[in-house]
Structures are given as structure tokens and as C-alpha cells.
N, C-alpha and C. Protein backbone atom coordinates (compact mmCIF):
# COMPACT_ATOMS: atom_id res chain seq x y z
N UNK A 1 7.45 18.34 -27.85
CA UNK A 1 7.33 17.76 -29.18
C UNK A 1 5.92 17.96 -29.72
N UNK A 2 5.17 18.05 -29.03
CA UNK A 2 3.60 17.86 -29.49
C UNK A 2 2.92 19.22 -29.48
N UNK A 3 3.65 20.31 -29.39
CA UNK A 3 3.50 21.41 -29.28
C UNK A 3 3.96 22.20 -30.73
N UNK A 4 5.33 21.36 -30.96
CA UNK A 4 6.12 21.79 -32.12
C UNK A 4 5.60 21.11 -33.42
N UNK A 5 5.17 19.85 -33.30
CA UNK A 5 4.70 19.09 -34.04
C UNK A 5 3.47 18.50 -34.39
N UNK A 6 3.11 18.58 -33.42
CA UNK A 6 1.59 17.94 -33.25
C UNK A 6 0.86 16.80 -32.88
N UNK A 7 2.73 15.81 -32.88
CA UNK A 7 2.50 14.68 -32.75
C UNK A 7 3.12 14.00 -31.34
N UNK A 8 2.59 12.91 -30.80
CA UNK A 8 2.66 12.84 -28.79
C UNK A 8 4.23 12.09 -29.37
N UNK A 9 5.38 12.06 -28.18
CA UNK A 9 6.28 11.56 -28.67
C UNK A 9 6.09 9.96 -28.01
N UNK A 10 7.00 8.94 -28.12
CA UNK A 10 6.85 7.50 -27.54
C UNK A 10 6.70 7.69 -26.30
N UNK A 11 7.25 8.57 -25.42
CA UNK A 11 7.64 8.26 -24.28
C UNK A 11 6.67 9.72 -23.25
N UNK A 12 5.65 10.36 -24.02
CA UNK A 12 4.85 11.58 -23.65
C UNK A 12 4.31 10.40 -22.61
N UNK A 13 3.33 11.30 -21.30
CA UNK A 13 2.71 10.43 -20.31
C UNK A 13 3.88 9.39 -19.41
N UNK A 14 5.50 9.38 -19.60
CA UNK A 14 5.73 7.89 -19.22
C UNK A 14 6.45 8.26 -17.38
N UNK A 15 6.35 9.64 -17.35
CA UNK A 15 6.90 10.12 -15.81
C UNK A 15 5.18 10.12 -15.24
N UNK A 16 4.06 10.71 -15.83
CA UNK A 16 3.16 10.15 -14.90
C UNK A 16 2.53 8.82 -14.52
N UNK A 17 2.74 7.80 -15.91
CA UNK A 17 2.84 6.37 -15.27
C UNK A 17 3.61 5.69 -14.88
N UNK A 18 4.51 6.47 -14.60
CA UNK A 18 5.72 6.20 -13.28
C UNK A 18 5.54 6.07 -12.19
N UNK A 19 4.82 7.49 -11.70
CA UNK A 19 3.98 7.55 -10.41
C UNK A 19 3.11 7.73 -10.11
N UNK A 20 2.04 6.86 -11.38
CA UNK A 20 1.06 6.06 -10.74
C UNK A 20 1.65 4.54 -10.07
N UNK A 21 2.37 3.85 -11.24
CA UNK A 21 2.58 2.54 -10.74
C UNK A 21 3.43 3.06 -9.41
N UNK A 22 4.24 3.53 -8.66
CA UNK A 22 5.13 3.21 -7.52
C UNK A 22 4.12 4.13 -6.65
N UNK A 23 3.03 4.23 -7.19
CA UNK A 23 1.73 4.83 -6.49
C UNK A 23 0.88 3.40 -6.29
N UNK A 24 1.21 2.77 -6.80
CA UNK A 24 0.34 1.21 -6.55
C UNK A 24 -0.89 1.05 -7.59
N UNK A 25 -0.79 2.20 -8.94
CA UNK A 25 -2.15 2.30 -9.39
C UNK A 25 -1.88 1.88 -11.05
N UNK A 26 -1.59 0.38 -11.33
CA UNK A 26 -1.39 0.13 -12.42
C UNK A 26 -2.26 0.34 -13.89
N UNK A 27 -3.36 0.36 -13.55
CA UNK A 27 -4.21 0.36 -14.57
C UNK A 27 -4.16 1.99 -14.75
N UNK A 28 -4.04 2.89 -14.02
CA UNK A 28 -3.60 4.45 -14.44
C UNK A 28 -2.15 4.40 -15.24
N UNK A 29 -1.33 3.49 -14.56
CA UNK A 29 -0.47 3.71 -15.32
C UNK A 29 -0.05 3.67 -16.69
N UNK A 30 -0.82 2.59 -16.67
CA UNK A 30 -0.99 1.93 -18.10
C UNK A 30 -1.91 3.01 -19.10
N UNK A 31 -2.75 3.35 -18.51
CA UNK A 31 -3.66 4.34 -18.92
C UNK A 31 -2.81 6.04 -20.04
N UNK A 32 -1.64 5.65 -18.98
CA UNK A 32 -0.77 7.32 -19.11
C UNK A 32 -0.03 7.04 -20.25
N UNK A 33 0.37 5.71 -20.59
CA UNK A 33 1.38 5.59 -21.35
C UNK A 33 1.13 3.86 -21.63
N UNK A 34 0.82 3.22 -22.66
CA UNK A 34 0.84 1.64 -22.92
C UNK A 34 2.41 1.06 -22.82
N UNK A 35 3.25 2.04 -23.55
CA UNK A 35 4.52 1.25 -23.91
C UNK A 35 5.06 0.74 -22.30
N UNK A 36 4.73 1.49 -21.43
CA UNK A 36 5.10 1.46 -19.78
C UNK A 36 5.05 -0.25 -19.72
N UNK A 37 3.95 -1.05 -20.24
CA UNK A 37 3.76 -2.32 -20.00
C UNK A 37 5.44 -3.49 -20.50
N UNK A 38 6.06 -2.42 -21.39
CA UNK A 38 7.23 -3.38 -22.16
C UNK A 38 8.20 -2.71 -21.23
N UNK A 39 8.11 -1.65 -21.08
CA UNK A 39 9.33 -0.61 -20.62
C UNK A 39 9.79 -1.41 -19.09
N UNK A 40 9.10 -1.43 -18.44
CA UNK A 40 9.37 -1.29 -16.80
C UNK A 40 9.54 -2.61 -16.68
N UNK A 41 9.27 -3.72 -17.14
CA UNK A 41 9.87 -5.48 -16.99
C UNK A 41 11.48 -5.39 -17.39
N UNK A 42 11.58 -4.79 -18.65
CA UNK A 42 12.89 -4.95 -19.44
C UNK A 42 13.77 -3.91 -18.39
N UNK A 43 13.91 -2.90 -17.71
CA UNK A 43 14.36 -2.21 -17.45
C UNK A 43 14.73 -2.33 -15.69
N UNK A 44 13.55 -3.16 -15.41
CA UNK A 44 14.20 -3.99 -13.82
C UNK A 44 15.02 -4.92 -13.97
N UNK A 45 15.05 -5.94 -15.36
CA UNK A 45 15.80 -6.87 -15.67
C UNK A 45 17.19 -6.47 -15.61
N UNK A 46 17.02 -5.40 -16.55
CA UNK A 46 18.95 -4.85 -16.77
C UNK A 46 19.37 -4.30 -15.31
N UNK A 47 18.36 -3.46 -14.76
CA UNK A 47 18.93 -2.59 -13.49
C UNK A 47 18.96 -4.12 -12.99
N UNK A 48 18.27 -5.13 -12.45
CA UNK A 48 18.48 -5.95 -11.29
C UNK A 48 20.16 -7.17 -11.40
N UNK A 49 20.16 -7.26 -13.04
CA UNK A 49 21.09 -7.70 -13.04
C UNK A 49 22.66 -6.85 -13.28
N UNK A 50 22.44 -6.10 -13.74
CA UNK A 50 23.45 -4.80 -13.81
C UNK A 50 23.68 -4.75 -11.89
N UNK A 51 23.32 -4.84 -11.39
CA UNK A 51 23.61 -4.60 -10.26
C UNK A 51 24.12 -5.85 -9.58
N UNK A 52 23.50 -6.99 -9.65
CA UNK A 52 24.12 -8.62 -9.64
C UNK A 52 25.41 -8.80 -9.64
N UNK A 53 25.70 -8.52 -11.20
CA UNK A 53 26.91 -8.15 -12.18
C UNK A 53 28.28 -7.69 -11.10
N UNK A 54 27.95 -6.89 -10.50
CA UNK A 54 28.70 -5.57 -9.74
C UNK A 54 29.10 -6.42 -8.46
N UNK A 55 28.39 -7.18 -7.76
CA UNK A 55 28.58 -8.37 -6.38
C UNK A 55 29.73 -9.12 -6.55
N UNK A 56 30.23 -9.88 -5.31
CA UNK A 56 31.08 -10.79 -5.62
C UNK A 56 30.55 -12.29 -5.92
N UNK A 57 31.07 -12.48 -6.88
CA UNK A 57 30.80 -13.88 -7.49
C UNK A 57 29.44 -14.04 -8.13
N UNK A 58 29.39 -13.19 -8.93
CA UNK A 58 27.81 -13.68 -9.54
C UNK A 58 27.44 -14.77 -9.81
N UNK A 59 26.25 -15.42 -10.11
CA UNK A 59 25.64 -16.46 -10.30
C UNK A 59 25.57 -16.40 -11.90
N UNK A 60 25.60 -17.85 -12.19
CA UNK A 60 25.58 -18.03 -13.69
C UNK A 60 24.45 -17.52 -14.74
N UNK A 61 23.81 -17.41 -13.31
CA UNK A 61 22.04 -17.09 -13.77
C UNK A 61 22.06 -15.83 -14.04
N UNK A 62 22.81 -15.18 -13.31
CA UNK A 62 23.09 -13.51 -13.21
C UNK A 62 23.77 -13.43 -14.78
N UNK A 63 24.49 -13.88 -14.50
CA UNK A 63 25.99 -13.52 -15.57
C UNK A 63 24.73 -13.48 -17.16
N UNK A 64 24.33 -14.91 -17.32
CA UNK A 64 22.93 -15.46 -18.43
C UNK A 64 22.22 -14.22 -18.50
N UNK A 65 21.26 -13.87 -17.66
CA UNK A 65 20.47 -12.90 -17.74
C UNK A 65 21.05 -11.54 -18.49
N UNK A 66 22.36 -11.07 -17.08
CA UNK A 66 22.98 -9.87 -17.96
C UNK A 66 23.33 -9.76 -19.17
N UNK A 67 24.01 -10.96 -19.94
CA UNK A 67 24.13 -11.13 -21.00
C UNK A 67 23.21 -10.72 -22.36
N UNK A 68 21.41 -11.34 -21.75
CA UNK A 68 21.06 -11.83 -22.33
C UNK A 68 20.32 -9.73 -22.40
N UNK A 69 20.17 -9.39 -21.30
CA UNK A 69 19.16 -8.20 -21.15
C UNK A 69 20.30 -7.03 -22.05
N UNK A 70 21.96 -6.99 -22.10
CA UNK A 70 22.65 -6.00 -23.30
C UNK A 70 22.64 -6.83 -24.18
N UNK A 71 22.52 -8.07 -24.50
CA UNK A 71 22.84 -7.94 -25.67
C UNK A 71 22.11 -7.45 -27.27
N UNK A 72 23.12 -7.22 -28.14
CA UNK A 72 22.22 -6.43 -29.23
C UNK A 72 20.43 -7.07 -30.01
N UNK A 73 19.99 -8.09 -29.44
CA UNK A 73 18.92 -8.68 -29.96
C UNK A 73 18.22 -8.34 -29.05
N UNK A 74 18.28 -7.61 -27.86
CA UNK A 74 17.62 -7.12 -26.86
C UNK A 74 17.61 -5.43 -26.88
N UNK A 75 18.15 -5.12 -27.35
CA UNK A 75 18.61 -3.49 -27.50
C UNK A 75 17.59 -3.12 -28.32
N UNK A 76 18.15 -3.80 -29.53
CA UNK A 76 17.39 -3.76 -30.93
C UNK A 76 16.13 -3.83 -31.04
N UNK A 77 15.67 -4.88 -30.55
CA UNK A 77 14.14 -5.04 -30.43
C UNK A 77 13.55 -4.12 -29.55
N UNK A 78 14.10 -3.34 -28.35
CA UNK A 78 13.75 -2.80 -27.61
C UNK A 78 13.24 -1.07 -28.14
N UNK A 79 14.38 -0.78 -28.92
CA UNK A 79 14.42 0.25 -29.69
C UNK A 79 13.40 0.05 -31.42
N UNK A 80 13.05 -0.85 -31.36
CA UNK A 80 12.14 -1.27 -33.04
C UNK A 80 10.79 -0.89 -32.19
N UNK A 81 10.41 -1.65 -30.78
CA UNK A 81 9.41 -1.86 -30.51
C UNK A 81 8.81 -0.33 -29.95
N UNK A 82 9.80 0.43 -29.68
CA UNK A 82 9.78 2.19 -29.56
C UNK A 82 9.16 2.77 -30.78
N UNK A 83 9.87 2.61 -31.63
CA UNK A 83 9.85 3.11 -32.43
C UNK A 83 8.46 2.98 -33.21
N UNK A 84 7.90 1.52 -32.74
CA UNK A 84 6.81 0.76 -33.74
C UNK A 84 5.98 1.72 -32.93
N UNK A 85 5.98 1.85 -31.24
CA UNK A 85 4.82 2.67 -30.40
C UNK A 85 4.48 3.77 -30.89
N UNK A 86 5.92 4.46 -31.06
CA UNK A 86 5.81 5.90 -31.84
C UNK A 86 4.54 6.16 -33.09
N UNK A 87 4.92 5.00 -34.21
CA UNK A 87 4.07 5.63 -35.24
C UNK A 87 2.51 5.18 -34.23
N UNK A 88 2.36 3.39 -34.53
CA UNK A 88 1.15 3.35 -33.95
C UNK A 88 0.19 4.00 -32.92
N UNK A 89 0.97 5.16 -31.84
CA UNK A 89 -0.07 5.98 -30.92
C UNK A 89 -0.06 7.23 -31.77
N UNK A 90 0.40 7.76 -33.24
CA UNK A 90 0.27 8.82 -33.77
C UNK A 90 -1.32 8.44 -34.20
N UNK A 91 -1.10 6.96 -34.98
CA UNK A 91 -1.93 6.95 -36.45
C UNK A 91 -3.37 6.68 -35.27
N UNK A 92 -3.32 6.07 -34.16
CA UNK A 92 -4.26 5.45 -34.00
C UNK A 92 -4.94 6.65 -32.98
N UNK A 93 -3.78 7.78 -32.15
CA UNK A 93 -4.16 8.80 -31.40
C UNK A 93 -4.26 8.21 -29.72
N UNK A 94 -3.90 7.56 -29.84
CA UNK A 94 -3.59 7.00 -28.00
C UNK A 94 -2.74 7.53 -27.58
């Protein structure tokens, strides 16, 4: 994208602060990519309960959570707050 365009996309840097963090090296990670700080909480949430979900007899807490991590006020915001990264690391160049 940044080749074609000129401009870094949301998610440019987010496989090397991948493995920095499961490298143990958070502040690189963060370094590679900021949005990584929203991305990787929200995304253990769904995988940990998406997987909950799948057990026998989930917990109410499970069931709450899963609920709470698809549903569309979680999607939505998730995808606004992309989108918001997008312009803001153009205009600002991070």
C-alpha cells in the first residue's frame, strides 16, 4: 500500500509487533505499530472466549463476555477505532 500510495496502511508494522511482544519485548512492539495496544486485549478476549463458548457448559461469565466481545457495539467501535488509526498515523506520520 505505501508503495502504491504513499500512505502506511492501519495495520503496516503489526506482524513485527507481533513478534516482538511473544518475543517478550513490549515497548518494541508498541514501537512497530501503536494500534497493537487496542488490537491484542480485544482479540484474546474473543479468541479466549470463542473458545470457552465451544466447552461443555460454559459459564455465564463466558457466555456475558462472548456476547459482549461479537456484539455489534464491539465490532463497530473496533472497526471506527481502525479506521480513526488509519487517518491519524497518515496526518501525524507515525
Amino acid at each position: 500500500m505505501k508503495a502504491i500510495t504513499g500512505y502506511q496502511c492501519p495495520g503496516c508494522g503489526f506482524q513485527r509487533a507481533a513478534h516482538a511482544f511473544l518475543h517478550g519485548n513490549i515497548a518494541e512492539a508498541v514501537s512497530y505499530n501503536l494500534f497493537f495496544i487496542i488490537a491484542i486485549p480485544y482479540l484474546l478476549v474473543l479468541l479466549y472466549s470463542s473458545l470457552m463458548m465451544h466447552g461443555k457448559n460454559p459459564s455465564r461469565t463466558t457466555v456475558k463476555l462472548y456476547d459482549l466481545a461479537t456484539s455489534r457495539y464491539a465490532i463497530f467501535s473496533y472497526i471506527a477505532i481502525y479506521l480513526i488509526w488509519w487517518v491519524v498515523r497518515n496526518i501525524l506520520g507515525i
